[in-house]
Protein backbone atom coordinates (compact mmCIF):
# COMPACT_ATOMS: atom_id res chain seq x y z
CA UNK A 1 80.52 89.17 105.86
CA UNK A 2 83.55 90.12 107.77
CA UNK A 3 84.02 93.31 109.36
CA UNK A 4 87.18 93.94 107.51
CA UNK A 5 85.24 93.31 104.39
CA UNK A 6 82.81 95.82 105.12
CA UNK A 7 85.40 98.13 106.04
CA UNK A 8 86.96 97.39 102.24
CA UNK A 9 83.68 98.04 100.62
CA UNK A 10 83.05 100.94 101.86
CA UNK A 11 86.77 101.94 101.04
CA UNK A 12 85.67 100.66 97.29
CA UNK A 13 82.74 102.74 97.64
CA UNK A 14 84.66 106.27 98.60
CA UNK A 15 87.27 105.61 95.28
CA UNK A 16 84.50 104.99 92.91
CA UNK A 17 82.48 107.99 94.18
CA UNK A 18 85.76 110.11 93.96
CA UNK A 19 86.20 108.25 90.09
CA UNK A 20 82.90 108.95 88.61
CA UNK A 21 82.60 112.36 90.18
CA UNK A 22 85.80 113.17 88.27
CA UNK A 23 84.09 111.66 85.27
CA UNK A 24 86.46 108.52 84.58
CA UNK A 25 85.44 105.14 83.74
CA UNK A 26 88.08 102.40 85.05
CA UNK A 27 90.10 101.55 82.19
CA UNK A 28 90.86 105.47 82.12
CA UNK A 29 91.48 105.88 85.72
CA UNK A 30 93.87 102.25 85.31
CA UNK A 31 95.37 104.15 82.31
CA UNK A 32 96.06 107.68 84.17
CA UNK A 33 97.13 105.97 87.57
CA UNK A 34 99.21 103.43 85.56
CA UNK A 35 98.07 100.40 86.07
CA UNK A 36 98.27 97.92 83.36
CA UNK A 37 94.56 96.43 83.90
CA UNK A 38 91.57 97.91 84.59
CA UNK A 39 90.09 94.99 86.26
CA UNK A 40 92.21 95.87 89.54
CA UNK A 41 90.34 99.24 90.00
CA UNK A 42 87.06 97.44 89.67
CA UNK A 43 88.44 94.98 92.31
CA UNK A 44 89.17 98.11 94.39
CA UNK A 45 86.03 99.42 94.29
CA UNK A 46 84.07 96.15 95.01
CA UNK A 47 86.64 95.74 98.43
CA UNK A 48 87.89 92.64 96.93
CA UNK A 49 91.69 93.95 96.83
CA UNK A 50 92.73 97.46 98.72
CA UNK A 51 94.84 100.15 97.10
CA UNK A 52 98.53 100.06 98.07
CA UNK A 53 99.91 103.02 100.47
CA UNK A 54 102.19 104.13 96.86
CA UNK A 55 99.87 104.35 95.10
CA UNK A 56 97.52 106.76 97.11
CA UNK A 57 99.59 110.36 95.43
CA UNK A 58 98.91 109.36 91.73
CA UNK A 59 95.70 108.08 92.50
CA UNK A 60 94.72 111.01 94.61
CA UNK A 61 96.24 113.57 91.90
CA UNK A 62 94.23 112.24 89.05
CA UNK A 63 91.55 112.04 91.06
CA UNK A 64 91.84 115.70 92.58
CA UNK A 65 91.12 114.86 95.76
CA UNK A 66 93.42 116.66 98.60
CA UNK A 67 96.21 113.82 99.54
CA UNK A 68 95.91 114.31 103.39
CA UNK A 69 91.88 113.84 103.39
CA UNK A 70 92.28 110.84 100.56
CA UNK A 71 95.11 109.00 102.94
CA UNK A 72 92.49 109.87 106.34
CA UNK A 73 89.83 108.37 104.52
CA UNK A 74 91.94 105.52 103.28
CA UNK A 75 93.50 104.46 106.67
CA UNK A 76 90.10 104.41 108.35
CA UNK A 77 88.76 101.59 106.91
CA UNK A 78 92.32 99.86 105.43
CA UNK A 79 94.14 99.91 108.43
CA UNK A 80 91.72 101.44 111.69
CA UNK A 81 94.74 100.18 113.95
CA UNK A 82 96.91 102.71 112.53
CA UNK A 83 93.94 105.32 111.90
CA UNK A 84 92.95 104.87 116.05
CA UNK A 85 96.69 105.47 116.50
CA UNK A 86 97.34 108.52 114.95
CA UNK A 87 93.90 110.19 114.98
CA UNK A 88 92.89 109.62 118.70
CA UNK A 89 96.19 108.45 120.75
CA UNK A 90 98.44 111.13 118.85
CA UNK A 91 95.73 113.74 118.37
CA UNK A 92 96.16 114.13 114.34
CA UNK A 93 93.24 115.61 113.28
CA UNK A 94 91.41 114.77 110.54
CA UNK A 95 90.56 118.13 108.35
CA UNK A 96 86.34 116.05 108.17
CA UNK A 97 86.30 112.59 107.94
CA UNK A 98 83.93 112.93 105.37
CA UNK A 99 85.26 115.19 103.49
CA UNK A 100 85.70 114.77 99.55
């Protein structure tokens, strides 16, 4: 297994913990988030597809989780590049990267 798969899963892992904390199954997350299957969110969750950068505010709204901590914890393992950039070359800090 790839690196950047791990990474994925354990992106999957973080939205599914955030889902069934809320209490949701995935066809009514898909439903409340708007998108027209619920087999994508599983696909999410299992690190088999990411969740688009648009789609982090609805999802992170249903899911009650604060947007800056739920786009932290999002970039970290979707795009570390980007994450390594901002957190430790341009000093953005993180509120606690494991947070929510």
């Amino acid at each position: 297994m790839t690196h950047t798969k791990k990474k994925f899963i354990k992106a999957g892992k973080y939205l599914k913990e955030l889902r069934t904390r809320k209490g949701l199954t995935q066809k009514e997350l898909a439903e409340l988030v708007g998108f027209p299957r619920y087999g994508l969110i599983s696909n999410i969750e299992k690190g088999r597809k990411t969740l688009a950068p648009p789609h982090y505010l609805k999802y992170a709204e249903v899911l009650g989780a604060d947007l800056y901590q739920f786009t932290i914890n999002l970039m970290r393992d979707y795009k570390p590049d980007l994450f390594e950039l901002l957190v430790m070359k341009l000093c953005v800090q993180p509120k606690a990267l494991n947070e929510q």
